[in-house]
Protein backbone atom coordinates (compact mmCIF):
# COMPACT_ATOMS: atom_id res chain seq x y z
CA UNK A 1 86.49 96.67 104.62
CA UNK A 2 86.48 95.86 108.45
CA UNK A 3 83.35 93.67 108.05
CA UNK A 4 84.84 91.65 105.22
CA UNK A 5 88.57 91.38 106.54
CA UNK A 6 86.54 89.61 109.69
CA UNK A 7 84.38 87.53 107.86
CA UNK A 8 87.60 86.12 105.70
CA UNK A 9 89.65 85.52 108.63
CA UNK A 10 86.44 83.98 110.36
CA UNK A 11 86.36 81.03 107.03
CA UNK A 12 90.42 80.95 107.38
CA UNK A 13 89.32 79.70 111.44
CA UNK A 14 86.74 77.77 110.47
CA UNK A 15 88.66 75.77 107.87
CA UNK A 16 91.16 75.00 110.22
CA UNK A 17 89.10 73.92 113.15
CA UNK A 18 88.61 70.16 112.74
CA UNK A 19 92.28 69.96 112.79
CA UNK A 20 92.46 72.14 116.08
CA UNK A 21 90.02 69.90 117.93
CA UNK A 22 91.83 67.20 116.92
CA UNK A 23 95.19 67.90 118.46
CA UNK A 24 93.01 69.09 121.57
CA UNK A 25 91.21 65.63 121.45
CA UNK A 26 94.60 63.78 121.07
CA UNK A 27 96.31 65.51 123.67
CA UNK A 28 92.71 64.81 126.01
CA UNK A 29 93.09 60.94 125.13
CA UNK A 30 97.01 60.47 126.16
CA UNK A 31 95.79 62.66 129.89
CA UNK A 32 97.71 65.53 128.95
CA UNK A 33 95.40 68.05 130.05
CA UNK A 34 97.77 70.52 130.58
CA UNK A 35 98.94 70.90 126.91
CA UNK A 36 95.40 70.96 125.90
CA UNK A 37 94.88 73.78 127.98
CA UNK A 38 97.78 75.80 126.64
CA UNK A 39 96.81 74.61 123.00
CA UNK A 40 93.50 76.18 123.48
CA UNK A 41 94.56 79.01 125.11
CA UNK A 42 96.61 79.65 121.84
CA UNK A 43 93.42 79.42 120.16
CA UNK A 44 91.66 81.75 121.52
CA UNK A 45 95.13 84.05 121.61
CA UNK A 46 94.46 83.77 117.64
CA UNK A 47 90.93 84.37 117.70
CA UNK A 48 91.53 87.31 119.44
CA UNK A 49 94.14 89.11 117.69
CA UNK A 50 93.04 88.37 113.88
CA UNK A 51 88.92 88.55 114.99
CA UNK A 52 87.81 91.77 115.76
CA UNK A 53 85.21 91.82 117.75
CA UNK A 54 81.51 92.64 116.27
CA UNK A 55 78.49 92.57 115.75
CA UNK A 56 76.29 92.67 112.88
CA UNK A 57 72.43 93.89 112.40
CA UNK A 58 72.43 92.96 108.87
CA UNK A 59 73.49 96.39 107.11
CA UNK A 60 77.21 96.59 105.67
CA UNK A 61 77.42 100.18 105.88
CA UNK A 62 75.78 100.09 109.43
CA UNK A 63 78.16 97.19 110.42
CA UNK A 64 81.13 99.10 109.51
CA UNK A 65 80.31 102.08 111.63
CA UNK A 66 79.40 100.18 114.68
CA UNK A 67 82.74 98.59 114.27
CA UNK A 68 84.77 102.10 114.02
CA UNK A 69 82.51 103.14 116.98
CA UNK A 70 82.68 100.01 119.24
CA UNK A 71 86.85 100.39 118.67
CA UNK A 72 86.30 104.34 120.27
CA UNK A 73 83.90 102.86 122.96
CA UNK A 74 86.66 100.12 123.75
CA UNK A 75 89.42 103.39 123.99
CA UNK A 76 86.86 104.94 126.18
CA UNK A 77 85.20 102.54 128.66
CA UNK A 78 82.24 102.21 127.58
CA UNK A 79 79.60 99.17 127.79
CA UNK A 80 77.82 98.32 124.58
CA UNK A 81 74.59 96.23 124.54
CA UNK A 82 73.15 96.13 120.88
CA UNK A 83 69.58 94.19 120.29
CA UNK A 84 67.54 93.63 116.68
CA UNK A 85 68.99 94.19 112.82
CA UNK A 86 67.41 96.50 109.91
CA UNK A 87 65.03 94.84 107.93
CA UNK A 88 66.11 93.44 104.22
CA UNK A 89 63.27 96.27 102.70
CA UNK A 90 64.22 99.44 104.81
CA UNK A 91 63.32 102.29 102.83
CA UNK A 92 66.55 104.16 104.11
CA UNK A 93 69.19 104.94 101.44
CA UNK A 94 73.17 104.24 103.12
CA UNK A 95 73.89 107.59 102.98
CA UNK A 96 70.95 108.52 105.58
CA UNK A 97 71.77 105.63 107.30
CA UNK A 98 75.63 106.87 107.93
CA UNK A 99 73.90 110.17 108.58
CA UNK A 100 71.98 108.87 111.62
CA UNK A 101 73.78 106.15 112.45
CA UNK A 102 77.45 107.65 112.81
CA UNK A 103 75.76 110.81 114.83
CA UNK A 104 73.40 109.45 116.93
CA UNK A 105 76.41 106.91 118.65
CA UNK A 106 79.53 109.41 117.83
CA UNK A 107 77.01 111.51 120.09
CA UNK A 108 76.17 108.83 122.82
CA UNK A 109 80.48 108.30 123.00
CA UNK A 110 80.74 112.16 123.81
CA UNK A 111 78.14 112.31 126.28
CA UNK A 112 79.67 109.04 127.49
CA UNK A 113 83.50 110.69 128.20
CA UNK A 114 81.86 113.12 130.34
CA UNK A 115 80.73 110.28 132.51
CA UNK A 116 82.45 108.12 135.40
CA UNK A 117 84.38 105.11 133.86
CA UNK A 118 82.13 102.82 135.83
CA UNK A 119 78.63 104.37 134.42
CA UNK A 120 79.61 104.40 131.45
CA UNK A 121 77.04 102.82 128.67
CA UNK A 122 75.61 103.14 125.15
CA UNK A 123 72.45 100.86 124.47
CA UNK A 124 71.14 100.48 120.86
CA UNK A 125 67.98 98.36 120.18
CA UNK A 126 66.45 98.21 116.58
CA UNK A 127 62.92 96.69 116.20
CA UNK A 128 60.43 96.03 113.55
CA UNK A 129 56.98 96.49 115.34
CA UNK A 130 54.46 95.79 112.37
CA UNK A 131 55.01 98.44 109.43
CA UNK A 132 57.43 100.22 111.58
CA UNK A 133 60.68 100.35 112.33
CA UNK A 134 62.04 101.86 115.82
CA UNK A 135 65.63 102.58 116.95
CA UNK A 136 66.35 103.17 119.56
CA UNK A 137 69.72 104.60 121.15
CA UNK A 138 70.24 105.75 125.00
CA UNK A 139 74.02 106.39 126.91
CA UNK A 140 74.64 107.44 129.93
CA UNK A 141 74.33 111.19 130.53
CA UNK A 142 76.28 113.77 133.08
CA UNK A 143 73.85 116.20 132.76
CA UNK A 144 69.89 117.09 131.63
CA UNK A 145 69.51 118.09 128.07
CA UNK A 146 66.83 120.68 126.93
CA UNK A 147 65.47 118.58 124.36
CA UNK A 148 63.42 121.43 122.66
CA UNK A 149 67.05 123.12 122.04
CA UNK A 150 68.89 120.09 120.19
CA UNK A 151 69.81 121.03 116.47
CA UNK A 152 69.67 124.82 117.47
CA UNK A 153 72.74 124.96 120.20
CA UNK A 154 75.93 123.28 120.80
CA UNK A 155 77.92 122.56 124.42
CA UNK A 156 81.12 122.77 122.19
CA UNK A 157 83.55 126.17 122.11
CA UNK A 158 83.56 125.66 118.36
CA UNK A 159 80.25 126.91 117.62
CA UNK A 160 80.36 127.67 114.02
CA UNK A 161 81.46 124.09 113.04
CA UNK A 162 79.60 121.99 115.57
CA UNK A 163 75.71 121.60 116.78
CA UNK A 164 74.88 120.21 113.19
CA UNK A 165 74.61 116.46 113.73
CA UNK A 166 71.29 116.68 115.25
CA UNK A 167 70.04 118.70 112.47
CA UNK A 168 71.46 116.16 110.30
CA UNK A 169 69.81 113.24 112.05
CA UNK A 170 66.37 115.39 111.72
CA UNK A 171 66.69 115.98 108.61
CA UNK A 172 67.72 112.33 107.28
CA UNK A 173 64.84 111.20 109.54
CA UNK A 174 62.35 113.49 107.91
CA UNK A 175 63.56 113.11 104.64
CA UNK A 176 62.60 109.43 104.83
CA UNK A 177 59.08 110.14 106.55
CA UNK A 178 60.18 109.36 109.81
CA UNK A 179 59.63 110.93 113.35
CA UNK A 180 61.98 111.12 116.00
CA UNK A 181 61.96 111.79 119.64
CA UNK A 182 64.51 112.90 122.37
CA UNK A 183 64.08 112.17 126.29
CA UNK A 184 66.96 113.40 128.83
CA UNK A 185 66.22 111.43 131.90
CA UNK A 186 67.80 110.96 134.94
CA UNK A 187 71.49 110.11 134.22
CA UNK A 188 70.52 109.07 131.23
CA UNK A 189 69.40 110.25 127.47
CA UNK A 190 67.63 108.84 124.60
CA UNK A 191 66.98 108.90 121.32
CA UNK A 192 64.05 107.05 119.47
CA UNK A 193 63.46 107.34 115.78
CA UNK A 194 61.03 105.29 113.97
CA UNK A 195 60.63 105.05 110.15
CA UNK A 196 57.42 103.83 108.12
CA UNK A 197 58.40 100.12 106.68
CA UNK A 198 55.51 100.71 104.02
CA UNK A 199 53.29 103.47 102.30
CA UNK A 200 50.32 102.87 104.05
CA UNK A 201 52.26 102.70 107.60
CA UNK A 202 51.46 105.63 109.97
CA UNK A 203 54.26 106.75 112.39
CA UNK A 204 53.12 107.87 116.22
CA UNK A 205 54.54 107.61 119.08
């Protein structure tokens, strides 16, 4: 619903811009540079307040989470760098996709909060390299992860209902014939998944 309310209000702007620039191009001609500047300031006031601010990589469903979790990230301040889209023929039903999607970055946010303000940093690349797809997520980390442990354990006091959206994500990923891979580095974690794109495609890392 977030995706499409932006996209409507982005036509509504569009429709209206000719006349826009042409009250910015009168006031220009009669040297009033002044009111231009407020004019377009009141633009981009507009812009601002009926736009919300996204990004797409060409999945609805996909879109709409990175919305809800870019709004969190906003609350929380955190930087977000997002590269690549999904491919049109990704093999990945929506619900897998919410699966791994929704946990890998609701996952990167927590890790994030636990973080200084200014380190703060989620970084999600997705790239077709031949028959394969790869994404890729790494945020900023307080503290080394035993990577051999994740799906089995939990750092939260709720034990019985937490510690299952990594066995979620491993299961959506190998449900779809994909492999994925955990590194904790230095300050840092990351998560790289990578799906076959075809039947003949062979995953490795």
């Amino acid at each position: 619903k977030t995706v499409r309310n932006n996209a409507k209000e982005t036509r509504k702007m569009r429709h209206d811009m000719k006349n826009h620039m042409n009250i910015l191009s009168y006031h220009l001609e009669q040297g009033e540079n002044q009111k231009a500047l407020t004019y377009l300031s009141e633009i981009q006031s507009h812009m601002d307040q009926s736009i919300k601010k996204t990004v797409s990589v060409n999945h609805e469903i996909v879109d709409a989470i990175l919305s809800q979790m870019q709004s969190e990230s906003e609350r929380q301040k955190i930087r977000w760098e997002i590269e690549g889209s999904l491919p049109a023929d990704l093999p990945v039903g929506d619900f897998d996709l919410c699966t791994i999607f929704s946990n890998l970055l609701s996952n990167s946010i927590e890790a994030c909060t636990n973080v200084e303000e200014s380190e703060r940093s989620i970084y999600l690349a997705i790239r077709r390299l031949g028959e394969q797809l790869v994404i890729e997520v790494e945020n900023s980390s307080s503290q080394s992860v035993e990577v051999g442990k994740l799906g089995n354990m939990t750092s939260k006091k709720d034990v019985k209902n937490h510690g299952y959206g990594i066995l979620n994500i491993k299961d959506a990923v190998r449900k779809n014939h994909g492999e994925i891979l955990f590194e904790s580095l230095e300050g840092r974690f990351a998560v790289r998944i990578i799906f076959p794109l075809s039947e003949k495609a062979t995953v490795y890392f």
